[in-house]
Each structure stands twice: as structure tokens, then as C-alpha cells.
PDB file of N, CA and C in Angstrom:
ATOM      1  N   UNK A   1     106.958 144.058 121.607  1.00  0.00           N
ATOM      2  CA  UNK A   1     107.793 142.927 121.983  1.00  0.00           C
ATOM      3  C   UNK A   1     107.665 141.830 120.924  1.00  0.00           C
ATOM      4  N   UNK A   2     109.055 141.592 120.685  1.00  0.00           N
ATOM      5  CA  UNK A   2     108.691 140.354 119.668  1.00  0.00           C
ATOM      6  C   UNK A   2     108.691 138.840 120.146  1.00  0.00           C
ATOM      7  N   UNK A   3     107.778 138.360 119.080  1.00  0.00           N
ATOM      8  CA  UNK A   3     107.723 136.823 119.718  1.00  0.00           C
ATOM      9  C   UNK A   3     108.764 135.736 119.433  1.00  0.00           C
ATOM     10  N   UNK A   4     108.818 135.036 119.955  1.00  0.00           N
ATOM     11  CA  UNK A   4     110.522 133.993 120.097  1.00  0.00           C
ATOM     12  C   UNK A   4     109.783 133.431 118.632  1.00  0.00           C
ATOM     13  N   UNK A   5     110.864 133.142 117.147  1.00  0.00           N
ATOM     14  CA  UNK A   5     110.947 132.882 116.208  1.00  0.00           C
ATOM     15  C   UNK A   5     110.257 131.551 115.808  1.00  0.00           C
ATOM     16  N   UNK A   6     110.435 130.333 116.949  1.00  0.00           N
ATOM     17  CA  UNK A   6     109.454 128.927 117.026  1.00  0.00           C
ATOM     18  C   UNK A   6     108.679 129.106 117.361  1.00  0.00           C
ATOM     19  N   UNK A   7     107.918 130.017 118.254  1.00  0.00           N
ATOM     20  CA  UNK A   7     106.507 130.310 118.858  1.00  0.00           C
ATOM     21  C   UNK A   7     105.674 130.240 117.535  1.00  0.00           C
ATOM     22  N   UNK A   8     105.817 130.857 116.796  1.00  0.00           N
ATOM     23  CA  UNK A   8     105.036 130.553 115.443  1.00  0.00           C
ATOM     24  C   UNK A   8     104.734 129.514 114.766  1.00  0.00           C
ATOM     25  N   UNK A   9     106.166 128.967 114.896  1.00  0.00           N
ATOM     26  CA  UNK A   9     105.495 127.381 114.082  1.00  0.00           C
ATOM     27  C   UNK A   9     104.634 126.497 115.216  1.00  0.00           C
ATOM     28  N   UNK A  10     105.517 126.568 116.490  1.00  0.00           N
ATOM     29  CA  UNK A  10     104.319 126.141 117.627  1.00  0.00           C
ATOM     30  C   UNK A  10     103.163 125.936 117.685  1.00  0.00           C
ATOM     31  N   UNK A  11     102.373 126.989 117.444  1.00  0.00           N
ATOM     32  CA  UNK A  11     101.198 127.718 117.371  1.00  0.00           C
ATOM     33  C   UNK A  11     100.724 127.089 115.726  1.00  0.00           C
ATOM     34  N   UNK A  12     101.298 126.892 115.074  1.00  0.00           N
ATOM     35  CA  UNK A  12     100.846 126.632 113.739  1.00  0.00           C
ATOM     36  C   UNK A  12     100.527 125.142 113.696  1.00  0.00           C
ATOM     37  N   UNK A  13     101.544 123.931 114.029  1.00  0.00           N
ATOM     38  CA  UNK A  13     101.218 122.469 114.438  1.00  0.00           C
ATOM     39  C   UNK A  13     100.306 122.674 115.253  1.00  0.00           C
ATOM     40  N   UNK A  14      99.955 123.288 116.495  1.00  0.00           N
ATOM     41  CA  UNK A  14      98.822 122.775 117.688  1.00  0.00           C
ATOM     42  C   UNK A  14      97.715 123.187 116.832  1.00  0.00           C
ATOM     43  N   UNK A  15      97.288 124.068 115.845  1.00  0.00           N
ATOM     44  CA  UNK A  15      96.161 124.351 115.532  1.00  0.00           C
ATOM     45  C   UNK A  15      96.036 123.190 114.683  1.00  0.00           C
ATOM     46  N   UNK A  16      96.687 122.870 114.268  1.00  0.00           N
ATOM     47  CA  UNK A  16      96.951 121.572 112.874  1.00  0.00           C
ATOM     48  C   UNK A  16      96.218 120.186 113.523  1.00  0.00           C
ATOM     49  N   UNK A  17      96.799 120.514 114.667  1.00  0.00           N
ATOM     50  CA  UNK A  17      96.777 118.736 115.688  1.00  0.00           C
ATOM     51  C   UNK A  17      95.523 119.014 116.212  1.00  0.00           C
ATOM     52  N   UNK A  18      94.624 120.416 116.578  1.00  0.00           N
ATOM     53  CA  UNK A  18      93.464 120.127 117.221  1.00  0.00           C
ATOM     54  C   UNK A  18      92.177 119.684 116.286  1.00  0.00           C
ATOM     55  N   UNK A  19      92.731 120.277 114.536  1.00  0.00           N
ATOM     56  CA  UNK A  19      91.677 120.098 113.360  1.00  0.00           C
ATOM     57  C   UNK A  19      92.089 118.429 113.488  1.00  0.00           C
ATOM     58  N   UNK A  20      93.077 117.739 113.394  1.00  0.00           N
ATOM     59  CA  UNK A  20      93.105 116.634 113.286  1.00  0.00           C
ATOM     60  C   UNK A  20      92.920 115.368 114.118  1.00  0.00           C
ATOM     61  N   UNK A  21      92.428 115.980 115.485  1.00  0.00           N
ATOM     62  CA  UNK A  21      92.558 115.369 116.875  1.00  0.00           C
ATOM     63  C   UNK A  21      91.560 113.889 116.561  1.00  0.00           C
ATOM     64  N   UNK A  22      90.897 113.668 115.782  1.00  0.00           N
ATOM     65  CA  UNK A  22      90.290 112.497 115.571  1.00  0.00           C
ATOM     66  C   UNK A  22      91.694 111.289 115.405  1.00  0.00           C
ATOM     67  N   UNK A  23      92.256 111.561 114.706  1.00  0.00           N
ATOM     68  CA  UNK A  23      93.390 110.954 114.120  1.00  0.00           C
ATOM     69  C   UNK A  23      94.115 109.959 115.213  1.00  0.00           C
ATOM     70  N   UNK A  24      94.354 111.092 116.403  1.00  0.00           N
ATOM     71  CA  UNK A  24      95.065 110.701 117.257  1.00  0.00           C
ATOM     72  C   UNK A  24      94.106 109.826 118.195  1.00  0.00           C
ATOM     73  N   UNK A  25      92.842 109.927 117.907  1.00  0.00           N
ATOM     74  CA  UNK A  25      92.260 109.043 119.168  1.00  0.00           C
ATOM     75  C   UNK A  25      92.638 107.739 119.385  1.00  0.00           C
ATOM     76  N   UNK A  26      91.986 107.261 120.011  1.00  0.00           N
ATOM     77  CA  UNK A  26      92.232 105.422 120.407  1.00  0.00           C
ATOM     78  C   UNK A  26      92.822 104.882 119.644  1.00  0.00           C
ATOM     79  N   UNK A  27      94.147 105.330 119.702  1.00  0.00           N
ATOM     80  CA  UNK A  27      95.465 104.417 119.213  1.00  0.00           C
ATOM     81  C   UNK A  27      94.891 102.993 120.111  1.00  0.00           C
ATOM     82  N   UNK A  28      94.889 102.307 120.798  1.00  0.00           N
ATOM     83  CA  UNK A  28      94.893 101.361 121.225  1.00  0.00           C
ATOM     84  C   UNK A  28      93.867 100.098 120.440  1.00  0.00           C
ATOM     85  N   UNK A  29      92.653 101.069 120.181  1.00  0.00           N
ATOM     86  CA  UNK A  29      91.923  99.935 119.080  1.00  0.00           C
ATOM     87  C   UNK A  29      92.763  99.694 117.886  1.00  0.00           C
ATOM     88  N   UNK A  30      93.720 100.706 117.241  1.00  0.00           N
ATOM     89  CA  UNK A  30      94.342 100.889 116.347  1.00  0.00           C
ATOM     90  C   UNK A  30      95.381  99.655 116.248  1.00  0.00           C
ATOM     91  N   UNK A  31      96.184  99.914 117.323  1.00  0.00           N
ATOM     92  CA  UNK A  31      97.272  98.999 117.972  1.00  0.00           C
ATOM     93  C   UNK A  31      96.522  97.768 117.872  1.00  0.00           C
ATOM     94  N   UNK A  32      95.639  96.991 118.588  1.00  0.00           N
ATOM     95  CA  UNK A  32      95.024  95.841 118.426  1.00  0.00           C
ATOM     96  C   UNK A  32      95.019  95.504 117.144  1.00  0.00           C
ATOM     97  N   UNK A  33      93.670  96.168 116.285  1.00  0.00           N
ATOM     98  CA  UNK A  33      93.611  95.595 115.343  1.00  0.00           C
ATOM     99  C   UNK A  33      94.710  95.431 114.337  1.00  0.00           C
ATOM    100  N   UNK A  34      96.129  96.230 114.569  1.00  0.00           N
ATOM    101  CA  UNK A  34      97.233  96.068 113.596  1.00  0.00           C
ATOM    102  C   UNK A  34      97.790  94.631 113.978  1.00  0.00           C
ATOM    103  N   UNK A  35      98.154  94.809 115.317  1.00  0.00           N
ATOM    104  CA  UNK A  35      98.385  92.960 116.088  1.00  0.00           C
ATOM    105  C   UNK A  35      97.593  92.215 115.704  1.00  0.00           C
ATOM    106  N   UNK A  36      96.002  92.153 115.361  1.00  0.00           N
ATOM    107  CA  UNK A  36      95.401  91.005 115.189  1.00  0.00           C
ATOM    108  C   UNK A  36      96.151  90.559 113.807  1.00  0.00           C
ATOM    109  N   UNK A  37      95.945  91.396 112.851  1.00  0.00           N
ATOM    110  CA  UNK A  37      96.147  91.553 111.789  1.00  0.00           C
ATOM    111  C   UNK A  37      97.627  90.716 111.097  1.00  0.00           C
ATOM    112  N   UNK A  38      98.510  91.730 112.167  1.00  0.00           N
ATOM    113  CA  UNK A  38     100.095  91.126 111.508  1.00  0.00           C
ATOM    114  C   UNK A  38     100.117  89.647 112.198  1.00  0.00           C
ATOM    115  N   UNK A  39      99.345  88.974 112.834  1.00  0.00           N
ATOM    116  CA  UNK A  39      99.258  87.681 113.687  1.00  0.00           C
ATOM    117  C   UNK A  39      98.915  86.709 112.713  1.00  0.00           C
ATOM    118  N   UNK A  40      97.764  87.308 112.471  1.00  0.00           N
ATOM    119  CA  UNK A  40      97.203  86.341 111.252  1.00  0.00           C
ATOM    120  C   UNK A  40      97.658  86.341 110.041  1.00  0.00           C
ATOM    121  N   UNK A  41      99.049  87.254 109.547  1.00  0.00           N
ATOM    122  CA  UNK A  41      99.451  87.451 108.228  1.00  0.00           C
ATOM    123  C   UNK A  41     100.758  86.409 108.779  1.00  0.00           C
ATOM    124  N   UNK A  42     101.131  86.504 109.928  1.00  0.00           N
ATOM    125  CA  UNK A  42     102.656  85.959 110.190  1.00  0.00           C
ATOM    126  C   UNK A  42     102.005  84.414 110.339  1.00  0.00           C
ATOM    127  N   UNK A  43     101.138  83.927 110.960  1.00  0.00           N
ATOM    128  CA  UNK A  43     100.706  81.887 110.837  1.00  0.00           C
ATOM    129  C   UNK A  43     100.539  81.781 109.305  1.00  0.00           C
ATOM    130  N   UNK A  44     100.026  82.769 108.575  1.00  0.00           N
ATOM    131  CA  UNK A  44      99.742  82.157 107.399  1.00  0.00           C
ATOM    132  C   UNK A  44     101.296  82.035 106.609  1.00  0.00           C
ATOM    133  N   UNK A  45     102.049  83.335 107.092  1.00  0.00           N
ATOM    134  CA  UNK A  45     103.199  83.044 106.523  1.00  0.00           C
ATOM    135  C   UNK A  45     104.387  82.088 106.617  1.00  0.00           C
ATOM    136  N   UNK A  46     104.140  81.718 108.219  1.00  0.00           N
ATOM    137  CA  UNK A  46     104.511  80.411 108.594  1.00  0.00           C
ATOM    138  C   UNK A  46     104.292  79.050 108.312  1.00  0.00           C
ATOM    139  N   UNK A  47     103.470  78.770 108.160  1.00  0.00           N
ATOM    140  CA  UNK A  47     103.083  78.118 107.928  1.00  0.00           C
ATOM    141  C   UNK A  47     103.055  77.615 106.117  1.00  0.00           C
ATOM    142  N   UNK A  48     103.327  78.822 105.079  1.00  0.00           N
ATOM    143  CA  UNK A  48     103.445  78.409 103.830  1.00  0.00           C
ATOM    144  C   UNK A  48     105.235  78.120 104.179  1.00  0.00           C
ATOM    145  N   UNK A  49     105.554  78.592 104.711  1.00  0.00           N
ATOM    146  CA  UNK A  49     107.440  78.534 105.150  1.00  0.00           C
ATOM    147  C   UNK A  49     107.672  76.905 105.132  1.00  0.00           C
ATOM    148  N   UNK A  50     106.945  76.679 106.188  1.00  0.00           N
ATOM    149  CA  UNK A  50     106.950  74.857 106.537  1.00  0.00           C
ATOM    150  C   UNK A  50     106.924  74.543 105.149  1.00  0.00           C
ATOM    151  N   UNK A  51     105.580  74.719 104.540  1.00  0.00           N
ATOM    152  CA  UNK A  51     105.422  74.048 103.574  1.00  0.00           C
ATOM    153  C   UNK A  51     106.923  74.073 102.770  1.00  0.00           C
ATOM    154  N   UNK A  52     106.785  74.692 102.477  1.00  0.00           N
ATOM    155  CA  UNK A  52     108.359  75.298 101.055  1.00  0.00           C
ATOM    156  C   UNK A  52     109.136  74.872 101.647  1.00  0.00           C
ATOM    157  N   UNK A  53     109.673  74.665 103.263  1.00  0.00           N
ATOM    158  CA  UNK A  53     110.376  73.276 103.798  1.00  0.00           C
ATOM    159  C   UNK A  53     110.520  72.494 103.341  1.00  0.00           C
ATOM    160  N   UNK A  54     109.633  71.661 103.582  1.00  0.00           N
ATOM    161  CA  UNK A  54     109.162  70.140 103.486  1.00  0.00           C
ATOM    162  C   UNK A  54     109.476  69.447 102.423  1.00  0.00           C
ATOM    163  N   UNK A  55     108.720  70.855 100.936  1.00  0.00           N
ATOM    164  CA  UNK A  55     108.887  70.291  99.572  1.00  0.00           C
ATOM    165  C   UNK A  55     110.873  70.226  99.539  1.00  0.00           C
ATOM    166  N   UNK A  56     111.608  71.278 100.015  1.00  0.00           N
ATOM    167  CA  UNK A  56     113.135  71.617  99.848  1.00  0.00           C
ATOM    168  C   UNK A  56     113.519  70.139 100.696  1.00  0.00           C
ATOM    169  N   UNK A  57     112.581  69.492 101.721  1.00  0.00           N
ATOM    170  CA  UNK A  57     113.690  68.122 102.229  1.00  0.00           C
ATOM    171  C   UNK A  57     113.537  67.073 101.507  1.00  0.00           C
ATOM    172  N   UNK A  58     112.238  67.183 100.563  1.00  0.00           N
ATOM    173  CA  UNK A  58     111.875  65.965  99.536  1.00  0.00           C
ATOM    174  C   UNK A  58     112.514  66.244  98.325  1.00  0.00           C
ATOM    175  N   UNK A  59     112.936  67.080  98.440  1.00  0.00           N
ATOM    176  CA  UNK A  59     114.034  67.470  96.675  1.00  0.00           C
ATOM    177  C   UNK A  59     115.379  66.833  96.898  1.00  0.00           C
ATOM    178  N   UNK A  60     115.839  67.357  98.417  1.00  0.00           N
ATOM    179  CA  UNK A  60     117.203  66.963  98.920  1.00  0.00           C
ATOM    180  C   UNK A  60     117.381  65.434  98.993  1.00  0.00           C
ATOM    181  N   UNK A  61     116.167  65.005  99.561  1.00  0.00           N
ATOM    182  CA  UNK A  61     116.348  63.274  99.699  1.00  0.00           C
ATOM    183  C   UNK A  61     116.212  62.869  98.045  1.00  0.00           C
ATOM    184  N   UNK A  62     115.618  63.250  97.477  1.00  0.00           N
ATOM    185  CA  UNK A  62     115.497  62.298  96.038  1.00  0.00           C
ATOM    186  C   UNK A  62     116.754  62.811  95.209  1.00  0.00           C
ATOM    187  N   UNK A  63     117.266  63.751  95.485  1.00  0.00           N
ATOM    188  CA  UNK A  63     118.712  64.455  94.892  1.00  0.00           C
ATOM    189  C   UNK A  63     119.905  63.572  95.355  1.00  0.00           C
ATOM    190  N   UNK A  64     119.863  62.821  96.648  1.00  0.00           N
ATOM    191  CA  UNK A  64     120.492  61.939  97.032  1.00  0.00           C
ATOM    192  C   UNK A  64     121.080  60.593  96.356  1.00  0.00           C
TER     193      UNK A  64
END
């Protein structure tokens, strides 16, 4: 009997995913620390934004 043609590759990823099963663990610490991360990259980036504001309303007023 032959085997259905995807059964093979099937069988070929799950062996793949069980050598690699570390990988997949605790996404959730993962998840956190990417949020802490992009949090503290986005205030800093905000915050240089303001700045580069501020200097663009003091150009505009003395351009006046």
C-alpha cells in the first residue's frame, strides 16, 4: 500500500520541529522581552521626534 504523497513531507517537518522544540518554547518570555524592548526603543524615539519638533517651530518662527 502506498503512502499519501504529503505524508512524507509530514513526517519530515515533525521530526525537524521535535530536534528543534527548544525554539518553540516560552514564546511568552520571548513576547515580553520583545515589548519591553520595542517600548523603550519607541519613548526614545519619541521623544527625539519632539525634539526635531521644537527645533522645526524655532526655524519657522525666526523664518518669519
Amino acid at each position: 500500500m502506498e503512502e499519501f504523497p504529503g505524508l512524507k513531507n509530514v513526517k519530515v517537518i515533525e521530526k525537524h520541529l521535535e530536534k528543534n522544540e527548544k525554539w518553540l518554547q516560552y514564546p511568552e518570555n520571548k513576547i515580553r522581552i520583545f515589548e519591553k524592548n520595542a517600548g523603550e526603543w519607541n519613548n526614545d524615539f519619541l521623544k527625539n521626534i519632539s525634539e526635531i519638533e521644537k527645533v522645526i517651530h524655532e526655524l519657522e518662527k525666526k523664518l518669519e
